[in-house]
Protein backbone atom coordinates (compact mmCIF):
# COMPACT_ATOMS: atom_id res chain seq x y z
CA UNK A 1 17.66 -138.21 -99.75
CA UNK A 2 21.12 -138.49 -100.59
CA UNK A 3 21.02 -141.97 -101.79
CA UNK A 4 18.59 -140.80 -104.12
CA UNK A 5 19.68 -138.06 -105.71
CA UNK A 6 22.56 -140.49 -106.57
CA UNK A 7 20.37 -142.57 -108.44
CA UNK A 8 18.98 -139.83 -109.98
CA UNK A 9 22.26 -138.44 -111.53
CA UNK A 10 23.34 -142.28 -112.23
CA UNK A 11 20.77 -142.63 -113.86
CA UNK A 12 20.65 -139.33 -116.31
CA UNK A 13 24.29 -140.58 -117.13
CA UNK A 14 23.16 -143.47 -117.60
CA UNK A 15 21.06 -142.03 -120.61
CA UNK A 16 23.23 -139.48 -122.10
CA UNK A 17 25.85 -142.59 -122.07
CA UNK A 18 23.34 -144.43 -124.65
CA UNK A 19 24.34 -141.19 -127.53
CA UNK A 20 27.28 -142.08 -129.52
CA UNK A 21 30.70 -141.02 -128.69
CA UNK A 22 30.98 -138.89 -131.44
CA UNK A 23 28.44 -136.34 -130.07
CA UNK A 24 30.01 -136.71 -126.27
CA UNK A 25 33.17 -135.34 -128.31
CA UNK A 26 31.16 -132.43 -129.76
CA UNK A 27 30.15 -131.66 -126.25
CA UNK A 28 33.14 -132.33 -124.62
CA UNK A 29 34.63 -129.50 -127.51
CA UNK A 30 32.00 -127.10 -126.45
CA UNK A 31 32.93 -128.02 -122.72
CA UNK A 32 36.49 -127.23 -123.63
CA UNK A 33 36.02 -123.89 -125.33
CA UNK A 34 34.06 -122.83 -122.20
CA UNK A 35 36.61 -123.90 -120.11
CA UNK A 36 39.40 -122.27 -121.71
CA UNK A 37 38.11 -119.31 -123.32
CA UNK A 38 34.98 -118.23 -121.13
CA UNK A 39 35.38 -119.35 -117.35
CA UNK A 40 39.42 -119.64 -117.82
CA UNK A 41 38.97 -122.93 -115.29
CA UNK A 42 42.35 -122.87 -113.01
CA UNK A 43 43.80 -121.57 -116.40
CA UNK A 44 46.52 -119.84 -114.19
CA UNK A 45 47.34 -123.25 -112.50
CA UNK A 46 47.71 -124.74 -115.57
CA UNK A 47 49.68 -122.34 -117.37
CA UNK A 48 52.16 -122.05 -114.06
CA UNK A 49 52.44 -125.47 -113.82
CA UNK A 50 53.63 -125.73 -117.66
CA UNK A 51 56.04 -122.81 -117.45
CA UNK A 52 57.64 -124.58 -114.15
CA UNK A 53 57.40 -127.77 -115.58
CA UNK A 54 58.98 -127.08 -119.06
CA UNK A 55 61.49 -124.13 -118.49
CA UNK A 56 63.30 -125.16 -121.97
CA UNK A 57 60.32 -124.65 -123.67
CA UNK A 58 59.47 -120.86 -125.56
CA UNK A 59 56.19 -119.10 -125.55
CA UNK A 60 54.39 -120.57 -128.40
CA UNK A 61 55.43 -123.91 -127.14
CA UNK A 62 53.80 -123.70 -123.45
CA UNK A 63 50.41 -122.04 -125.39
CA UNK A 64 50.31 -124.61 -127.63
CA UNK A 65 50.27 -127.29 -124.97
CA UNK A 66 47.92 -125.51 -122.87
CA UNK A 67 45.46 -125.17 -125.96
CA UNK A 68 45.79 -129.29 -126.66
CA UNK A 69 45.43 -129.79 -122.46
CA UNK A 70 42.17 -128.12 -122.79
CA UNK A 71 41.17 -129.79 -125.66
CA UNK A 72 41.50 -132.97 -123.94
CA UNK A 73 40.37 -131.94 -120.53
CA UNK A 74 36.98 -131.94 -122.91
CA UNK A 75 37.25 -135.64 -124.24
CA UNK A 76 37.99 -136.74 -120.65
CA UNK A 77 34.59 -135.29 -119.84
CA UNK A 78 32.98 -136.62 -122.78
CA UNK A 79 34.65 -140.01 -122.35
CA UNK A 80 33.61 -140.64 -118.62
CA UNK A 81 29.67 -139.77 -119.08
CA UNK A 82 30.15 -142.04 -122.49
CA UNK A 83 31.68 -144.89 -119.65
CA UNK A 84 29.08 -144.24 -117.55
CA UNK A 85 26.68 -146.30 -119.28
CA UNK A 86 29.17 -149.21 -120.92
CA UNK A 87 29.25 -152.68 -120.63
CA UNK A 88 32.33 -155.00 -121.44
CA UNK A 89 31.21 -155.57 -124.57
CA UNK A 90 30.55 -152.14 -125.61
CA UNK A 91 33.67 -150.89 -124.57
CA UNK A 92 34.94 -153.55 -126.97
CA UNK A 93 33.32 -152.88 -129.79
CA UNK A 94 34.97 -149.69 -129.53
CA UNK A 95 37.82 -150.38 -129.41
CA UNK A 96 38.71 -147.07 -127.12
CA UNK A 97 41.34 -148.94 -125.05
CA UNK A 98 44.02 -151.67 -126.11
CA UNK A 99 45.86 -153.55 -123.18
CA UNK A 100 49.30 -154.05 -125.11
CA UNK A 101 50.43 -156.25 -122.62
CA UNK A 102 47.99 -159.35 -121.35
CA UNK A 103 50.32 -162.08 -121.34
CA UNK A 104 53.04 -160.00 -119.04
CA UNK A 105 50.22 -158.92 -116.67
CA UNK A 106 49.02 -162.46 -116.61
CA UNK A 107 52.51 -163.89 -115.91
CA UNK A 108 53.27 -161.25 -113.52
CA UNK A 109 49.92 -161.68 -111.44
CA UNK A 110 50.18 -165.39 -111.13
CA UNK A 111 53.59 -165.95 -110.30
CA UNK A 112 53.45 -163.17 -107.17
CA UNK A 113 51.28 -162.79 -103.77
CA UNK A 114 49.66 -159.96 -104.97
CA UNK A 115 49.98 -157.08 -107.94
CA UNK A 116 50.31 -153.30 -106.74
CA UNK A 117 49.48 -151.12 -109.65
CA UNK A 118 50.08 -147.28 -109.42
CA UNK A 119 48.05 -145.03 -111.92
CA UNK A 120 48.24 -141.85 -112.62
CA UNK A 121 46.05 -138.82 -114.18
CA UNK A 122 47.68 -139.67 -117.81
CA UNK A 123 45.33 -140.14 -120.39
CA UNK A 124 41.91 -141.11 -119.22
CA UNK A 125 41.98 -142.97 -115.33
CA UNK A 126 38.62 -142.25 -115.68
CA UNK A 127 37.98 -145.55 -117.61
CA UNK A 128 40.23 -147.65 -115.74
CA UNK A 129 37.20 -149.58 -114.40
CA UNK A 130 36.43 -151.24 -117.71
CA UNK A 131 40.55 -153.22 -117.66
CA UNK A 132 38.90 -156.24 -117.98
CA UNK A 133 36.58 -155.47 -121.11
CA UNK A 134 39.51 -153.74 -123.34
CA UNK A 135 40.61 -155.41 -126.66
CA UNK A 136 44.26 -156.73 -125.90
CA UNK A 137 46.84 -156.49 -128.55
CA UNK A 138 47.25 -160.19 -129.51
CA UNK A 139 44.04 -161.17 -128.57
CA UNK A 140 44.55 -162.94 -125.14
CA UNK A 141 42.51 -162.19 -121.88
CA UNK A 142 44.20 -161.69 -118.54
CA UNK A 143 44.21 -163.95 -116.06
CA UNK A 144 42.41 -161.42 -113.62
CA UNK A 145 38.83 -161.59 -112.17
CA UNK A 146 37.01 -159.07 -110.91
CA UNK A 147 36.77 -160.07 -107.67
CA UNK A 148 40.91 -159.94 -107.67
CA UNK A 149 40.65 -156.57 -107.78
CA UNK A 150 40.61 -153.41 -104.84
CA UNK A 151 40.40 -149.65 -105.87
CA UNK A 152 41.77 -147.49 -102.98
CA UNK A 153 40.33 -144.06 -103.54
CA UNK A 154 40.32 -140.70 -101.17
CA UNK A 155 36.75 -140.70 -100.29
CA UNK A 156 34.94 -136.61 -101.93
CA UNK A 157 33.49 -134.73 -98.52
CA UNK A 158 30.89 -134.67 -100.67
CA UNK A 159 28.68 -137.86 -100.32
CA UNK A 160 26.66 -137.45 -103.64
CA UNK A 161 29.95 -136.63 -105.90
CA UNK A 162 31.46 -139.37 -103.70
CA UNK A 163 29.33 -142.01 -104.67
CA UNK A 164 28.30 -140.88 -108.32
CA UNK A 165 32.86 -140.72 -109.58
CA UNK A 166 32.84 -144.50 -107.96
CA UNK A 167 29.57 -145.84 -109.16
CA UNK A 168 30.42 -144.62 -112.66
CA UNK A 169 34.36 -145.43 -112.47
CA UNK A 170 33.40 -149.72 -112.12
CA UNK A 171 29.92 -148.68 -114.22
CA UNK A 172 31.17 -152.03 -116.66
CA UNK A 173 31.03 -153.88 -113.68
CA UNK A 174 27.91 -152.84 -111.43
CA UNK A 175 25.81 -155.55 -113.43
CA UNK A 176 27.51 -158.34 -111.13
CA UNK A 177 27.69 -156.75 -107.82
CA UNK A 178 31.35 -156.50 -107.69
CA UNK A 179 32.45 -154.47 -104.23
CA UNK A 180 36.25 -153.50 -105.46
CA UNK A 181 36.70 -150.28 -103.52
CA UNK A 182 38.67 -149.35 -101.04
CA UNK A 183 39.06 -146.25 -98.89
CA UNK A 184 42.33 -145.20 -98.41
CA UNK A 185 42.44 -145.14 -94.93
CA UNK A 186 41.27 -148.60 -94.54
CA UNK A 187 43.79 -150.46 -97.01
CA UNK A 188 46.23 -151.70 -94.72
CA UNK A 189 43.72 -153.38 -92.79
CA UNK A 190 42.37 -154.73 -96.31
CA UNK A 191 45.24 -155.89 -97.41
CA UNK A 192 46.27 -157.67 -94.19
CA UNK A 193 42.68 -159.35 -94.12
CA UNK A 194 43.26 -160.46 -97.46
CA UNK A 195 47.01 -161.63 -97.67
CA UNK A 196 45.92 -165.27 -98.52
CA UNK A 197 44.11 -164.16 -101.45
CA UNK A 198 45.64 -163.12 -104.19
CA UNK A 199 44.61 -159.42 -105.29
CA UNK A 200 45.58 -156.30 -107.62
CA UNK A 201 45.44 -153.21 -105.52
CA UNK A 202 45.11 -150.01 -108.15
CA UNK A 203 46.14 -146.93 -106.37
CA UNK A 204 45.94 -143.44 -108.19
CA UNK A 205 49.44 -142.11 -107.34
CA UNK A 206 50.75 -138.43 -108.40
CA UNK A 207 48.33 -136.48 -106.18
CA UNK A 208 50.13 -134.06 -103.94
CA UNK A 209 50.28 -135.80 -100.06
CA UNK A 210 46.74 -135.33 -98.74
CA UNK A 211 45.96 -133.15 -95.21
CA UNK A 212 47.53 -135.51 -92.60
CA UNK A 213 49.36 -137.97 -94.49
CA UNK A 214 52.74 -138.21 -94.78
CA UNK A 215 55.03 -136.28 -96.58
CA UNK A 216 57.99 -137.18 -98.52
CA UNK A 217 60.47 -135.91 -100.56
CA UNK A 218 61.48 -137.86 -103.49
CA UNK A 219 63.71 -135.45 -105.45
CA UNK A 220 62.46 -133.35 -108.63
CA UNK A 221 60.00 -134.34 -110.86
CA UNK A 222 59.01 -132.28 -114.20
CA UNK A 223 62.24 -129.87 -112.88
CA UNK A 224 60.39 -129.00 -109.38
CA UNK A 225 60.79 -130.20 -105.89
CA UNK A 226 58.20 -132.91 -105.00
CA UNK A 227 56.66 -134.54 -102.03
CA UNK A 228 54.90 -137.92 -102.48
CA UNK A 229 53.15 -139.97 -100.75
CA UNK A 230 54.61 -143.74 -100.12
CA UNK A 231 51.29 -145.21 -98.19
CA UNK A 232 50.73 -147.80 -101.64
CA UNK A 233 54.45 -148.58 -101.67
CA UNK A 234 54.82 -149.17 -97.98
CA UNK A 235 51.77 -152.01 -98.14
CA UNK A 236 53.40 -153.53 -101.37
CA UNK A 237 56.66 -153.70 -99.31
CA UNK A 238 55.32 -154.93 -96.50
CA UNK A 239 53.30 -157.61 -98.19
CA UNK A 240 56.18 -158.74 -100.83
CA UNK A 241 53.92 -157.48 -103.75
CA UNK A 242 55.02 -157.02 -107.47
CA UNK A 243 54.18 -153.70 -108.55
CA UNK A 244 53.04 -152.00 -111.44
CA UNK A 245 53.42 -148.82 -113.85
CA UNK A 246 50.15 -147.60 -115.25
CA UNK A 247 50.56 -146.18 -118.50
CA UNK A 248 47.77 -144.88 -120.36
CA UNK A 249 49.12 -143.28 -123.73
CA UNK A 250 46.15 -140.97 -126.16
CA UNK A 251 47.04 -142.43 -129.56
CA UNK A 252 44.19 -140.25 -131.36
CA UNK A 253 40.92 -139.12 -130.03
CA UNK A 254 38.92 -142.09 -129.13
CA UNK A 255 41.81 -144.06 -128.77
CA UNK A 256 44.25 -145.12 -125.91
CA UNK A 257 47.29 -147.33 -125.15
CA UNK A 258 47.00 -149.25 -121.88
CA UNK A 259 50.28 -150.34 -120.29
CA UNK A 260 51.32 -151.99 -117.21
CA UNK A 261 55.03 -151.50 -117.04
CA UNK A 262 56.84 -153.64 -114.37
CA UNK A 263 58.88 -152.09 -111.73
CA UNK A 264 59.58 -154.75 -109.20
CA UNK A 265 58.81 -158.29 -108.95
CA UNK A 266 59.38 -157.84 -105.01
CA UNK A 267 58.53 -154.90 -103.69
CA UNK A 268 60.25 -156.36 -99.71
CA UNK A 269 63.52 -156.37 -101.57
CA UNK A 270 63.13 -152.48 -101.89
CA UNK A 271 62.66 -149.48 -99.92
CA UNK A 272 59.39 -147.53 -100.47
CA UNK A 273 61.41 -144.52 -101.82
CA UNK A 274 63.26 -146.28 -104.51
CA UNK A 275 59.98 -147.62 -106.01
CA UNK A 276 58.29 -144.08 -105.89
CA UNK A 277 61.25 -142.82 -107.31
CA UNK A 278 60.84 -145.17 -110.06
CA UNK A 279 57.33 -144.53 -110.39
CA UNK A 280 58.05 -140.39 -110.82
CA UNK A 281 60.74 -141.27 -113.54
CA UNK A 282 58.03 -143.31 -115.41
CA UNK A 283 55.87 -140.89 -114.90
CA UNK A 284 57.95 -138.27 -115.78
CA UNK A 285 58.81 -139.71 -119.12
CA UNK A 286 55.62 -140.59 -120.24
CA UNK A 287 54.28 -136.73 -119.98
CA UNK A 288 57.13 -135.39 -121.53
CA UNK A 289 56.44 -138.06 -124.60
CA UNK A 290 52.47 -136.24 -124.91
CA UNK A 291 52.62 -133.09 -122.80
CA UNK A 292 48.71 -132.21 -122.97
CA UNK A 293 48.22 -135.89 -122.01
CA UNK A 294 48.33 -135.05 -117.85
CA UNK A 295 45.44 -133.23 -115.71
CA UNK A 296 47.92 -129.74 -115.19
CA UNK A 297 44.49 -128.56 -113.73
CA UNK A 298 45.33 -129.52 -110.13
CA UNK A 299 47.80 -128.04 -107.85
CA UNK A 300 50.29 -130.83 -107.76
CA UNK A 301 52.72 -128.48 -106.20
CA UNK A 302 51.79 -126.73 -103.03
């Protein structure tokens, strides 16, 4: 029963997908305005987190981000039912996302065991499972397959929204079978099975430490206290991986920037902390460049 009523919502996204973008961004405007103006969704999480986050800034500065947030909490809707449907060569065509980087990915993955690449909830991680299908900025292709890569993911208690975020987060790739996730309880033992083969392990990274993992603290980040979690940094350590900055910068609606920025070539010749602590900095930086640009919707600090 389950099973199928997982087919059933695939496959209603699946329709909606085939609409163009441009009326998913009407909806995902109506989506917003709801959001922020009738149901107020965590709209006192988001405006705490903002105040705490940007103490410098006045009044009219904090509303103004909080009225762009919403805005784009609304294309990230509209974006990931629009995904839901793609192929490689739709997203394409579309030009939504632009790898500016190919050639240093490339180098990076074949010259190293494996790649670690932390993402975060900047711009749209909802379409990070069409990387392979984006336009690059000079034209070149990376050297990855999709059968290098593994997902790691906190699996939803609920099976059907469990199942429907993954099945539509690799939708570009579902045509040829491709198993890329893992469960984040089982990636040690992944990544040990795998050692001789040479992968890129994409870990979402800025959530606050889930119930019974580990906690640690890393120093401020956005001017607050923070915990992290260093599971994805401990396997890249432990396994000598190079590892990865996700950055995923919203040039204009319908548009993003897709970066992988390198932080180590070695991860074994660090200690878990100092890459995390790089990570938060990169992090850091890249919301205070496009404030709206982050999900301020969920309770990073608890």
């Amino acid at each position: 029963m389950k099973d199928l009523c997982v087919r059933l919502i695939r496959g209603l996204i699946v329709m909606a997908s085939k609409l163009p973008l441009k009326f998913h961004y009407f909806m995902g405007d109506v989506l917003s305005f709801i959001a922020k103006n009738i149901v107020r969704y965590r709209s006192s999480v988001v405006l705490i987190n903002l105040s705490r986050s940007f103490p410098e800034m006045k009044y009219k500065q904090i509303l103004q981000v909080y009225n762009d947030f919403y805005r784009h909490f609304g294309e990230i809707v509209a974006e990931a039912i629009w995904f839901g449907g793609s192929d490689y060569r739709r997203l394409r065509k579309s030009g939504i996302v632009t790898v500016t980087n190919a050639k240093e990915i490339s180098e990076l993955f074949d010259s190293t065991p494996s790649m670690t690449v932390l993402s975060t909830h900047c711009g749209n991680w909802e379409l990070m499972g069409g990387f392979l299908g984006y336009r690059t900025d000079d034209g070149t292709e990376v050297s990855i397959k999709e059968e290098d890569i593994a997902v790691v993911y906190k699996e939803l208690s609920s099976y059907v929204a469990d199942r429907v975020f993954a099945l539509n987060r690799v939708a570009a790739m579902e045509k040829r079978k491709t198993e890329c996730e893992v469960e984040s309880h089982n990636i040690l033992r992944y990544a040990i099975k795998h050692k001789d083969e040479r992968k890129v392990y994409i870990y979402p990274t800025d959530q606050a430490p889930y119930k019974g993992a580990g906690k640690h603290f890393i120093g401020e980040f956005m001017s607050q206290p923070t915990n992290a979690m260093l599971g994805s940094v401990g396997v890249a350590c432990k396994m000598s991986h190079s590892v990865m900055y996700m950055k995923m910068k919203r040039v204009e609606r319908g548009r993003y920037e897709m970066t992988l920025i390198p932080i180590c070539r070695n991860a074994s010749e660090h200690t878990p902390e100092e890459i995390m602590r790089k990570y938060y900095d990169l992090l850091e930086e890249e919301i205070r460049e496009t404030p709206h640009n982050w999900l301020w919707t969920h309770k990073r600090w608890k």
